[in-house]
N, C-alpha and C. Protein backbone atom coordinates (compact mmCIF):
# COMPACT_ATOMS: atom_id res chain seq x y z
N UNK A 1 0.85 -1.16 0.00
CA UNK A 1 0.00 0.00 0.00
C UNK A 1 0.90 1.23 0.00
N UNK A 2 0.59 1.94 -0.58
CA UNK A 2 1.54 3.22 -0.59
C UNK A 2 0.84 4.40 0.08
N UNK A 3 2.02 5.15 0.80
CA UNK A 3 1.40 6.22 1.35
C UNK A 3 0.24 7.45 0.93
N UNK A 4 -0.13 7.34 -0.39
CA UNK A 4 -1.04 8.30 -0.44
C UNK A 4 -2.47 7.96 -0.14
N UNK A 5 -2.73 6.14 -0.31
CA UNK A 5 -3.76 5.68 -0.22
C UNK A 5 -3.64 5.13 1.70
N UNK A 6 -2.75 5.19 2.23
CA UNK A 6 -2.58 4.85 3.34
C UNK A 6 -3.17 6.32 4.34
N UNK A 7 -2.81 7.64 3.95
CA UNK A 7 -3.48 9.00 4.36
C UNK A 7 -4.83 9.19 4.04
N UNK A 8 -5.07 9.03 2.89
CA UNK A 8 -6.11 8.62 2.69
C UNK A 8 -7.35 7.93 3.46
N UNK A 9 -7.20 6.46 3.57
CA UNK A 9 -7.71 5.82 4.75
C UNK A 9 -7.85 6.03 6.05
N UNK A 10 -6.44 6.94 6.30
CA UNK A 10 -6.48 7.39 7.56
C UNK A 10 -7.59 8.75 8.39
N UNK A 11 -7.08 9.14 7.07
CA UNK A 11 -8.37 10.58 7.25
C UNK A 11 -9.33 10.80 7.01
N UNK A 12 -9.70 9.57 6.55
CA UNK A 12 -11.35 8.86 6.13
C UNK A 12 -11.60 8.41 7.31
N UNK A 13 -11.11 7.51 8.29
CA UNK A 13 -11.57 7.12 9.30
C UNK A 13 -11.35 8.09 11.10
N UNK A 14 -10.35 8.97 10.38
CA UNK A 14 -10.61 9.49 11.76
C UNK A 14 -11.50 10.77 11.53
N UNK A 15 -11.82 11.21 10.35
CA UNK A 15 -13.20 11.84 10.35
C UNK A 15 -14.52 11.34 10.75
N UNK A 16 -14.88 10.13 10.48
CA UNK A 16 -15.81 9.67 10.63
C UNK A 16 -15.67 9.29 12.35
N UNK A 17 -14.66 8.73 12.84
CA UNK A 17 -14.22 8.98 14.05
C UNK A 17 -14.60 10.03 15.41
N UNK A 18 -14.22 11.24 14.33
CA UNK A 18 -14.87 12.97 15.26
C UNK A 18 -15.94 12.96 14.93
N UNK A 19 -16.74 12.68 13.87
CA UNK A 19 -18.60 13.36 13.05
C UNK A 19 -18.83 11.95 14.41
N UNK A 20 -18.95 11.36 14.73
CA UNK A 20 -19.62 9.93 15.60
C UNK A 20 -19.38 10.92 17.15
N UNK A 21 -17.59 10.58 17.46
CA UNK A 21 -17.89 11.68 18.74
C UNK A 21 -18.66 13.08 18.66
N UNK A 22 -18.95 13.79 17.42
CA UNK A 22 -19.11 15.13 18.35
C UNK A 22 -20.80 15.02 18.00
N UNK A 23 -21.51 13.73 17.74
CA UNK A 23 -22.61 13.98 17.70
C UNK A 23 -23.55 14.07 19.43
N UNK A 24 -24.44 14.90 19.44
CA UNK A 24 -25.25 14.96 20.39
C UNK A 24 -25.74 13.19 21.53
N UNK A 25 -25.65 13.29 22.36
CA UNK A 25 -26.07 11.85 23.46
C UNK A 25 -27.81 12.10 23.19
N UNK A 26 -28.30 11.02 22.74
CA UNK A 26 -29.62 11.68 22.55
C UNK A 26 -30.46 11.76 24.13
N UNK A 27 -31.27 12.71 23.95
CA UNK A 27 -32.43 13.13 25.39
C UNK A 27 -33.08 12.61 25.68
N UNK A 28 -32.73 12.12 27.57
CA UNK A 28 -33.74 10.83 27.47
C UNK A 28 -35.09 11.14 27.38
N UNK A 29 -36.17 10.20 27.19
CA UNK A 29 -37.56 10.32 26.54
C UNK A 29 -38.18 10.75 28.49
N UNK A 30 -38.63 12.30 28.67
CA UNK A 30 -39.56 11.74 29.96
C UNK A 30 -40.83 11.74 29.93
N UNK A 31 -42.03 10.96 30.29
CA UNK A 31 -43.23 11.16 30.34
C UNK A 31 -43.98 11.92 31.26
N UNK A 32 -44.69 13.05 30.62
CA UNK A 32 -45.09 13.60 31.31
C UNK A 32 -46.05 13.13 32.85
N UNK A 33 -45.67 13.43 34.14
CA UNK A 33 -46.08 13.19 35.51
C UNK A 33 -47.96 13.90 35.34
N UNK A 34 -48.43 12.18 35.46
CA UNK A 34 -49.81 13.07 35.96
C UNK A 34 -50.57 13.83 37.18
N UNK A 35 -51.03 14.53 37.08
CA UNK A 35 -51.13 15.21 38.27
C UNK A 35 -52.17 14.82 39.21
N UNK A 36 -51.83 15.03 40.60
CA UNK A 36 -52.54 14.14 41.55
C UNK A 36 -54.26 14.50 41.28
N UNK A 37 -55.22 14.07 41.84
CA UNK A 37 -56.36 14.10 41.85
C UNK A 37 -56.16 15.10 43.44
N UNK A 38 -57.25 16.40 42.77
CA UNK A 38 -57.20 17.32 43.83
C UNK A 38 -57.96 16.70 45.04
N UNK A 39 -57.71 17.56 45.97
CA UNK A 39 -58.54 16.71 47.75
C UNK A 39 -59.80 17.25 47.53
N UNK A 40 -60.50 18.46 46.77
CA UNK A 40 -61.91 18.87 46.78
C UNK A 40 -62.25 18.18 46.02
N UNK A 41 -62.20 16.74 45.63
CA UNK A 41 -63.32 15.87 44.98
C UNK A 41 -63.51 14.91 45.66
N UNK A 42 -62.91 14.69 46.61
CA UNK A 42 -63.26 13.87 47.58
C UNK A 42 -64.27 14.59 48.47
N UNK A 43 -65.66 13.55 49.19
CA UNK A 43 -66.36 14.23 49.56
C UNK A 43 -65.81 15.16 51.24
N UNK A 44 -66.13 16.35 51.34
CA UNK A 44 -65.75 16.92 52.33
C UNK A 44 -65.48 15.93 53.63
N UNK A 45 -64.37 16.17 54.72
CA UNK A 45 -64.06 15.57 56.30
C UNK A 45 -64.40 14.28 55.97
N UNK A 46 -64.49 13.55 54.76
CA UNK A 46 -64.39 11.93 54.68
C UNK A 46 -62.74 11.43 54.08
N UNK A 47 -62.05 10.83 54.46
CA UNK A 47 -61.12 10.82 54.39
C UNK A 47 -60.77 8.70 53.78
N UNK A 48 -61.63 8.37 54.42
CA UNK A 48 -61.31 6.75 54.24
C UNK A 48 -62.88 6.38 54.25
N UNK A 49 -62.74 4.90 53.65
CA UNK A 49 -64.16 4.98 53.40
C UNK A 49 -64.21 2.93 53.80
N UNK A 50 -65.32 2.50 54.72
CA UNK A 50 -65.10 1.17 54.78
C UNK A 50 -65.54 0.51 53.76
N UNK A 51 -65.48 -0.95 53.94
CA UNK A 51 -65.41 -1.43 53.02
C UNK A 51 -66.61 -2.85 53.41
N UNK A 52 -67.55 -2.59 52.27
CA UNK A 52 -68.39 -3.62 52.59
C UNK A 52 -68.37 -4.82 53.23
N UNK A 53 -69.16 -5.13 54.44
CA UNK A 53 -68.97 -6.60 54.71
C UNK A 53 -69.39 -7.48 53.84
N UNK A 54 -69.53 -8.70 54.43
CA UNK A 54 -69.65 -10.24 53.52
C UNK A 54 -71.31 -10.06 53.15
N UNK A 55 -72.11 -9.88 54.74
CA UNK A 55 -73.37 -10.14 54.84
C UNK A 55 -74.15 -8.93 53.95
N UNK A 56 -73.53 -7.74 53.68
CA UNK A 56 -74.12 -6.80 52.60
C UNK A 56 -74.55 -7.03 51.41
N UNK A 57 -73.04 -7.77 50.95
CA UNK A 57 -72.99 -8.43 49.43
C UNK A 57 -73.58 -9.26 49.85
N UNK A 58 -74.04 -10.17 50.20
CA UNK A 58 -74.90 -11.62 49.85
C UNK A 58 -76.24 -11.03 50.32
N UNK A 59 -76.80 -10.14 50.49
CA UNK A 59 -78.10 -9.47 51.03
C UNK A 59 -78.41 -8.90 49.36
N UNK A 60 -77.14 -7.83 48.87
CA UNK A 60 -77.70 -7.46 47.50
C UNK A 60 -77.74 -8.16 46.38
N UNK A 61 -76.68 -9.81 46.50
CA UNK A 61 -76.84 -10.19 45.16
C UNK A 61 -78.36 -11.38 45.65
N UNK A 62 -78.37 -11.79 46.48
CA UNK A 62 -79.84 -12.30 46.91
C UNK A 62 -80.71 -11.44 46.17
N UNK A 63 -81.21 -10.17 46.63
CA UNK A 63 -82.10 -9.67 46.01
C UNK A 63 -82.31 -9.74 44.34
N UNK A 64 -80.97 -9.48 43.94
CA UNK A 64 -80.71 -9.44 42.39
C UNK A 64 -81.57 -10.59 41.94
N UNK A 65 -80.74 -11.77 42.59
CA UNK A 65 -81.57 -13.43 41.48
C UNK A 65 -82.47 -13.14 42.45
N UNK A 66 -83.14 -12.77 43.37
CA UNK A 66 -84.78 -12.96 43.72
C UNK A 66 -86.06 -12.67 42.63
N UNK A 67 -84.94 -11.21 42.05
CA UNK A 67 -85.62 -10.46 41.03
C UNK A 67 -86.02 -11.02 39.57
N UNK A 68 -84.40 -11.95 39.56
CA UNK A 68 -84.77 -12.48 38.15
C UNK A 68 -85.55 -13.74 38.52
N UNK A 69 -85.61 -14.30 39.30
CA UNK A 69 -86.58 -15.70 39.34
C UNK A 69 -88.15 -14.98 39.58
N UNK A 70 -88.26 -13.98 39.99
CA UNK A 70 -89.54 -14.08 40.16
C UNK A 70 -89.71 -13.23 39.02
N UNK A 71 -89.38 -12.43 37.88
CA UNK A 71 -89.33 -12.42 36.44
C UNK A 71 -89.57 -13.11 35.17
N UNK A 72 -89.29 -14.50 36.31
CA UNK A 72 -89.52 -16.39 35.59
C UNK A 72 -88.40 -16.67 34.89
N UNK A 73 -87.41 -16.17 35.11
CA UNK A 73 -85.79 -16.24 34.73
C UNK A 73 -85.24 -15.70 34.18
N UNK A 74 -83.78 -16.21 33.39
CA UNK A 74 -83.07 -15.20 32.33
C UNK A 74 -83.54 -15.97 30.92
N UNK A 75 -84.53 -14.91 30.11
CA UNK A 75 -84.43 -15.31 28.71
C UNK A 75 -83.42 -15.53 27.92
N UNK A 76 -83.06 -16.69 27.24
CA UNK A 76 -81.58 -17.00 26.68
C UNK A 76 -82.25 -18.12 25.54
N UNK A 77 -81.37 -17.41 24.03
CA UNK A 77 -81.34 -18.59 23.20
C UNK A 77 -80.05 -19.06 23.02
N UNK A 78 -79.80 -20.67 22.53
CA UNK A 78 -78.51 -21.31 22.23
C UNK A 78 -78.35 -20.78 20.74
N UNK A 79 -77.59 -20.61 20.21
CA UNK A 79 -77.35 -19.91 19.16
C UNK A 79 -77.02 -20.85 18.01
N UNK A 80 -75.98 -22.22 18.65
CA UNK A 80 -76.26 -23.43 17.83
C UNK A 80 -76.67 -24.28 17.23
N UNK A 81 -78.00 -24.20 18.48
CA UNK A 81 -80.00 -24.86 17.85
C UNK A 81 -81.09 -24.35 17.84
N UNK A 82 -80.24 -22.88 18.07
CA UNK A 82 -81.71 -22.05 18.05
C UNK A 82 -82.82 -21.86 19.16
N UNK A 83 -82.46 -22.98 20.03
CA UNK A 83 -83.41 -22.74 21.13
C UNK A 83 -83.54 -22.05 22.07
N UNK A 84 -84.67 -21.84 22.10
CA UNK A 84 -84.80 -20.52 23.13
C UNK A 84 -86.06 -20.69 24.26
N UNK A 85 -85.49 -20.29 25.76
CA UNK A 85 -86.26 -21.09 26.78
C UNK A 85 -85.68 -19.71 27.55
N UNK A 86 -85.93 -20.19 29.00
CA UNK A 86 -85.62 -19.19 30.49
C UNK A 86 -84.72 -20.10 30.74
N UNK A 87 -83.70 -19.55 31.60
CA UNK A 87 -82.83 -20.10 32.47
C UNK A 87 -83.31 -19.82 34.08
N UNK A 88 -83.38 -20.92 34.65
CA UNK A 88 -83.74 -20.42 36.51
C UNK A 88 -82.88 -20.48 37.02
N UNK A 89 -82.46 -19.72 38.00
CA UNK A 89 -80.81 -19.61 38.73
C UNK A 89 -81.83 -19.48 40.37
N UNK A 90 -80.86 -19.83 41.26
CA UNK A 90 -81.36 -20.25 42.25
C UNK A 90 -79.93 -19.85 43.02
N UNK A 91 -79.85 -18.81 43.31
CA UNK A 91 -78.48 -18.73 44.44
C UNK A 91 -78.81 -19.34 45.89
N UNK A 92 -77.51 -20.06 46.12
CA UNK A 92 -77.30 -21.25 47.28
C UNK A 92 -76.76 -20.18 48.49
N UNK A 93 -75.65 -19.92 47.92
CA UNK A 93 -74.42 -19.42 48.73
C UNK A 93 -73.77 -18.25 48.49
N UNK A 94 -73.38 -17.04 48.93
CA UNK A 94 -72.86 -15.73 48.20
C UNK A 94 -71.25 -15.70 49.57
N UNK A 95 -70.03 -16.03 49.24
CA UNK A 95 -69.00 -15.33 49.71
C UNK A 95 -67.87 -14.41 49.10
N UNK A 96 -67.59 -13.18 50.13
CA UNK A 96 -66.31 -12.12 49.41
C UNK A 96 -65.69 -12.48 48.92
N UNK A 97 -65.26 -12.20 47.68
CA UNK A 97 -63.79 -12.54 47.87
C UNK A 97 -62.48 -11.23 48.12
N UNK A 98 -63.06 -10.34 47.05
CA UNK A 98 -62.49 -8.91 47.52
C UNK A 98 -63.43 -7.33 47.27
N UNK A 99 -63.13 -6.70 47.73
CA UNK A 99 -63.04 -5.14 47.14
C UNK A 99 -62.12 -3.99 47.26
N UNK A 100 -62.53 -3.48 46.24
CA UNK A 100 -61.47 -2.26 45.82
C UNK A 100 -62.15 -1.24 45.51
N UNK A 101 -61.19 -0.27 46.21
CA UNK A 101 -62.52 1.24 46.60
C UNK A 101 -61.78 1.61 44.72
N UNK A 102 -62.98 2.57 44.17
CA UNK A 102 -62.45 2.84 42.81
C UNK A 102 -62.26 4.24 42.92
N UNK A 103 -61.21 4.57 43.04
CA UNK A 103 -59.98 5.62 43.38
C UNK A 103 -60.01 6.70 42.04
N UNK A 104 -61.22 6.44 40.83
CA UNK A 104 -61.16 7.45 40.09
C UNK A 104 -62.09 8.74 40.08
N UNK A 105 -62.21 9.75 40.62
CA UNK A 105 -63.08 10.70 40.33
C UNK A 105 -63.87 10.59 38.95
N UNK A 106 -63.38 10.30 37.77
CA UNK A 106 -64.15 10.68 36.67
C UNK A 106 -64.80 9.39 36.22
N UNK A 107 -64.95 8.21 36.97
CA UNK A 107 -65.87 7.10 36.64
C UNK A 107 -66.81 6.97 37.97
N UNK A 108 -66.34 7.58 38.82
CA UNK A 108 -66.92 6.69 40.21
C UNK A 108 -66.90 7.82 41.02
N UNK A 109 -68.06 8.25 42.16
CA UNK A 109 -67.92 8.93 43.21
C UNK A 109 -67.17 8.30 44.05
N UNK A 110 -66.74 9.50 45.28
CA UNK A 110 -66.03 9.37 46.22
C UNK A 110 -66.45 7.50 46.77
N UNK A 111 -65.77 6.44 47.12
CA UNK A 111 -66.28 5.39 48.33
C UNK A 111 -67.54 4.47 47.69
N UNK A 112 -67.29 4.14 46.23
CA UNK A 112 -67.60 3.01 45.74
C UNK A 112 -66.58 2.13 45.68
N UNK A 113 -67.21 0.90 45.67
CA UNK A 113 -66.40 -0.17 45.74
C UNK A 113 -66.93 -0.76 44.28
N UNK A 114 -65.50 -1.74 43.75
CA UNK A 114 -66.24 -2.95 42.98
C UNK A 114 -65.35 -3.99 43.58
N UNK A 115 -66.57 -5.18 44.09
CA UNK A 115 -66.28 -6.03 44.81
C UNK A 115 -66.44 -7.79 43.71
N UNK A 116 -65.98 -8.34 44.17
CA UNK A 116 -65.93 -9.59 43.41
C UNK A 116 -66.72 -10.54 44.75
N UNK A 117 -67.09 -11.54 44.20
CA UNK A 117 -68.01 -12.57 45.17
C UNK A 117 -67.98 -13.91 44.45
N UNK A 118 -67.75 -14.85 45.94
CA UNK A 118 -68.41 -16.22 44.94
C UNK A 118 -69.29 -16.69 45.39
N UNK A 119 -69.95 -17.58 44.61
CA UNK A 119 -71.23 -18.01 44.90
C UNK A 119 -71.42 -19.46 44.24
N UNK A 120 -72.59 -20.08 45.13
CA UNK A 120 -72.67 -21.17 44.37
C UNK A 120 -74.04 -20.97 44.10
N UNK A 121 -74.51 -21.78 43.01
CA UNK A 121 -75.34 -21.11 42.11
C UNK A 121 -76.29 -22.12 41.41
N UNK A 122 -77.37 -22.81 41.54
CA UNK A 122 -78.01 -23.75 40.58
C UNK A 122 -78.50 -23.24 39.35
N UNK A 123 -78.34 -23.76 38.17
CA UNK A 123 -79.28 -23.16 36.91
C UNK A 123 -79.78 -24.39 36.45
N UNK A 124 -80.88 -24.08 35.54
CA UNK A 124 -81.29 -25.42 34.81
C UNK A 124 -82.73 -24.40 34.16
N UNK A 125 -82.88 -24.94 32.83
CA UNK A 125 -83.77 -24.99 32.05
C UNK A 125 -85.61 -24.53 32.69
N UNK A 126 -85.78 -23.94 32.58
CA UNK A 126 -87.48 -23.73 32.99
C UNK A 126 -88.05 -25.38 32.49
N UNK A 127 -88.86 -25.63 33.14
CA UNK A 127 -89.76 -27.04 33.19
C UNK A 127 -88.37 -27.78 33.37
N UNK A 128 -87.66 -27.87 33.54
CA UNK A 128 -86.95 -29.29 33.60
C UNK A 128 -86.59 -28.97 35.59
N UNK A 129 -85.92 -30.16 36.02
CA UNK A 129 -85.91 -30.35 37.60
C UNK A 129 -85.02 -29.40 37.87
N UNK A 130 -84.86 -29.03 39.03
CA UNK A 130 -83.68 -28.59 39.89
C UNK A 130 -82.46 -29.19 39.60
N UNK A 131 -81.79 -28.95 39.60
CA UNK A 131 -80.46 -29.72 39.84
C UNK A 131 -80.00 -30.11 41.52
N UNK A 132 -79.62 -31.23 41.62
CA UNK A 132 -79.01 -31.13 43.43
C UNK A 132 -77.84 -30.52 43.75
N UNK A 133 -77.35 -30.49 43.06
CA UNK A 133 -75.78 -29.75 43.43
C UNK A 133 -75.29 -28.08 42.86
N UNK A 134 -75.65 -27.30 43.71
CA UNK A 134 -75.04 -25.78 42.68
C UNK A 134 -73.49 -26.35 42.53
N UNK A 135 -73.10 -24.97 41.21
CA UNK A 135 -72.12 -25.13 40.76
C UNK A 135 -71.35 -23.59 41.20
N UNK A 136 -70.24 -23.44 41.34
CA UNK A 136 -69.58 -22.09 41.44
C UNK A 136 -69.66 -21.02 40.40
N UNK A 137 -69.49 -19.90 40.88
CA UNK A 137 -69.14 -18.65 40.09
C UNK A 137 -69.18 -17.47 40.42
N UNK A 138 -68.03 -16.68 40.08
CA UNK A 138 -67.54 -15.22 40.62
C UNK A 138 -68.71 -14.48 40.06
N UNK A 139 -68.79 -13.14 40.63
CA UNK A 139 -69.38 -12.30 39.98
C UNK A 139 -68.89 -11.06 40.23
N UNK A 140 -69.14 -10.15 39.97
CA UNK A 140 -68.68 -8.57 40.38
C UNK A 140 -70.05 -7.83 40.63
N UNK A 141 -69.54 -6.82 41.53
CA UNK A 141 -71.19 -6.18 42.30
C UNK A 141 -70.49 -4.69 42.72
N UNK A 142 -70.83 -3.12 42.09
CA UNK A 142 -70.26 -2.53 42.96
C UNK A 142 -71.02 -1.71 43.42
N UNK A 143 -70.66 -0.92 44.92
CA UNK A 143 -71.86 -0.87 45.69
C UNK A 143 -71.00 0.77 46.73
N UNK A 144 -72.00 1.18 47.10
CA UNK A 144 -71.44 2.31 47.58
C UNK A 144 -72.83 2.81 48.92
N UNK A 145 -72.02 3.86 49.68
CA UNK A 145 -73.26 3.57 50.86
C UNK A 145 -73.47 5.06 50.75
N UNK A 146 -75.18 5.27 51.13
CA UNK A 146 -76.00 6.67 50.79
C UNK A 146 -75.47 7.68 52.28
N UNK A 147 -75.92 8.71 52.02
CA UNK A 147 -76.11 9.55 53.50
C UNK A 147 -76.29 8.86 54.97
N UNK A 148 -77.09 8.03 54.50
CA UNK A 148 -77.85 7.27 55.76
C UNK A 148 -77.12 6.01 56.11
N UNK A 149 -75.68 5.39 55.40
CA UNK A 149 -75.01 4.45 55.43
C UNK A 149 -75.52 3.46 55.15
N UNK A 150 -76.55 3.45 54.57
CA UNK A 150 -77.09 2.29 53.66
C UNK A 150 -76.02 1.87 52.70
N UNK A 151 -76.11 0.31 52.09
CA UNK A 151 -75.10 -0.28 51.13
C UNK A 151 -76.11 -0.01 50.18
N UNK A 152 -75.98 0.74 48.65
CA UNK A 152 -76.57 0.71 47.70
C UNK A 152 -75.84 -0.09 46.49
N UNK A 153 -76.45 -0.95 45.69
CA UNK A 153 -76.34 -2.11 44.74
C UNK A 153 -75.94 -1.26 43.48
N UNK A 154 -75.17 -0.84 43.04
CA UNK A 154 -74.71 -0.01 41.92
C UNK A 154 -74.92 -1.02 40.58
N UNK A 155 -74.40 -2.14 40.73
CA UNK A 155 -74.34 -3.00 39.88
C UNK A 155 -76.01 -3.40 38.73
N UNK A 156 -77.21 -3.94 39.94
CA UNK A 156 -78.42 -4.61 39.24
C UNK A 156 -79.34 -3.50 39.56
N UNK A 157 -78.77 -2.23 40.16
CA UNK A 157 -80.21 -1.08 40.81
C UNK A 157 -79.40 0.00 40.09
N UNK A 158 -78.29 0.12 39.56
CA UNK A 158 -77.96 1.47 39.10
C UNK A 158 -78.95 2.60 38.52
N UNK A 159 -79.62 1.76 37.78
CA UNK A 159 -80.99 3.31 37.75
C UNK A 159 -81.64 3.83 38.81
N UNK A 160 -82.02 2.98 39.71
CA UNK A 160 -82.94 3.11 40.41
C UNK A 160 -81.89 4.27 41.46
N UNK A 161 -80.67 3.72 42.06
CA UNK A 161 -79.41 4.36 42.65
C UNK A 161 -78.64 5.30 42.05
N UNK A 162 -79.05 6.09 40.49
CA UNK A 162 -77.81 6.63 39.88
C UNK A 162 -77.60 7.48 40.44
N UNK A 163 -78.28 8.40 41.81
CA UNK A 163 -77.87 9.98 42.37
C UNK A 163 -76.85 9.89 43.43
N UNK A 164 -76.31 8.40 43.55
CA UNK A 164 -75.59 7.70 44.24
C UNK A 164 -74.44 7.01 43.59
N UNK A 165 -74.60 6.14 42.48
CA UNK A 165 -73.63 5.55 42.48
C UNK A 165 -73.21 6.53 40.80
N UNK A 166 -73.33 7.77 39.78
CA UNK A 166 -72.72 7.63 39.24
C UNK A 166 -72.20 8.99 39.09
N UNK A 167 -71.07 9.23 39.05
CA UNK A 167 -69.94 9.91 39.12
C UNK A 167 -70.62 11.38 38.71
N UNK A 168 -71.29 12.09 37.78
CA UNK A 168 -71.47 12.84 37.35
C UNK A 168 -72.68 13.44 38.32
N UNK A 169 -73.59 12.70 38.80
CA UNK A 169 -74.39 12.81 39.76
C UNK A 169 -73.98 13.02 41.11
N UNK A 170 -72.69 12.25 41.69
CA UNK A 170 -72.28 12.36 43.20
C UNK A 170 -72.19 13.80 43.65
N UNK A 171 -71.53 14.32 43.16
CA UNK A 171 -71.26 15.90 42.95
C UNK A 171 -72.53 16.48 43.98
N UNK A 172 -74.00 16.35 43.59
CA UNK A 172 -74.80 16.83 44.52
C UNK A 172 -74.93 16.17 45.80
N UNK A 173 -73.59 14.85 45.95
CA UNK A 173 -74.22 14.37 47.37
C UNK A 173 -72.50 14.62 48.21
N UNK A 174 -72.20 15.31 48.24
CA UNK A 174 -70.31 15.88 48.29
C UNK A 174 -70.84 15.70 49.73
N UNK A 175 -71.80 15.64 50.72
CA UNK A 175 -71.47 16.34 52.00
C UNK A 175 -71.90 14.72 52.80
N UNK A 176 -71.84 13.28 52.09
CA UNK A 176 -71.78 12.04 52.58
C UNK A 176 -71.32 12.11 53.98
N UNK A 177 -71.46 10.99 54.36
CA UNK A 177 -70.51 10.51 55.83
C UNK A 177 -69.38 9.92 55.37
C-alpha cells in the first residue's frame, strides 16, 4: 500500500471517528407526571371509606336473582339450535372474595367499591328439575353507601341508585358521611 492511499484511509476514518464523537447523546424520553387528583373531589371531612362486609354483598346479590326468578328467569337462546327457553338460577351461597374502593373521580364517586363474590349457584332450564348440586361462580357487584349508610347495589339497581352511584351525579351528594 503506498502512502497516499494509506493517508487517505487514515483521514477517512478518523473523520468519521470525530462526526460519531461530536454527535449529540440523545435526550432521554420523559413522560409527562400526571397530576394528583385534587382533595376537593373527595367528599368533604371523609377521608377513608369502609369497606363492605360479607353479609351486605350476599343481602344485594340475593335480592338481584330474587328479582330475576320471580321475572320467571333469564331469557336465553342457544345460538347453535336455536333454542330458546328461560334459564332459573337459584343462588345457594354468596361469599367475598375482595373489594377495591375505585380511586377514580371521573368514573366513580367518592367510596364506591367494585367487589368480586363467589357463589354457588343452581341453573337449569325452565320445566326441567332442579339440579341437586349448585355449581360455582364469581361475579362482580359494585356498591357504595347513601347519606344514611345504607349499602346501595350499583351494579343490578344502578338506575334506580344513579344519584348515588354515578360519578357525574355524586357531585350533589359531596357532603356524605
Amino acid at each position: 500500500m503506498n502512502i497516499k492511499a494509506f493517508l487517505a484511509v487514515s483521514l477517512l476514518a478518523s473523520c468519521t471517528g470525530l462526526a460519531a464523537c461530536s454527535k449529540k447523546a440523545p435526550e432521554p424520553v420523559h413522560t409527562p407526571r400526571q397530576p394528583e387528583p385534587a382533595e376537593s373531589q373527595s367528599a368533604p371531612g371523609r377521608t377513608s371509606f369502609p369497606e363492605p362486609p360479607e353479609d351486605v354483598l350476599k343481602k344485594l346479590m340475593l335480592k338481584a336473582y330474587e328479582k330475576l326468578d320471580d321475572a320467571g328467569g333469564l331469557p336465553v337462546t342457544v345460538t347453535a339450535t336455536g333454542k330458546s327457553g328461560r334459564i332459573r338460577v337459584r343462588l345457594v351461597d354468596v361469599r367475598k372474595s375482595e373489594c377495591k374502593l375505585i380511586d377514580i373521580p371521573s368514573i366513580a364517586p367518592p367510596g364506591k367499591f367494585d367487589c368480586t363474590v363467589n357463589q354457588r349457584v343452581k341453573m337449569w332450564w325452565d320445566g326441567q328439575l332442579e339440579p341437586s348440586e349448585p355449581g360455582e361462580d364469581n361475579k362482580g357487584i359494585d356498591v357504595i353507601q347513601d347519606d344514611l349508610g345504607n349499602w346501595l347495589d350499583c351494579t343490578h339497581e344502578a338506575e334506580k341508585n344513579k344519584d348515588f352511584c354515578d360519578a357525574r351525579a355524586a357531585t350533589r351528594h359531596q357532603g356524605r358521611k
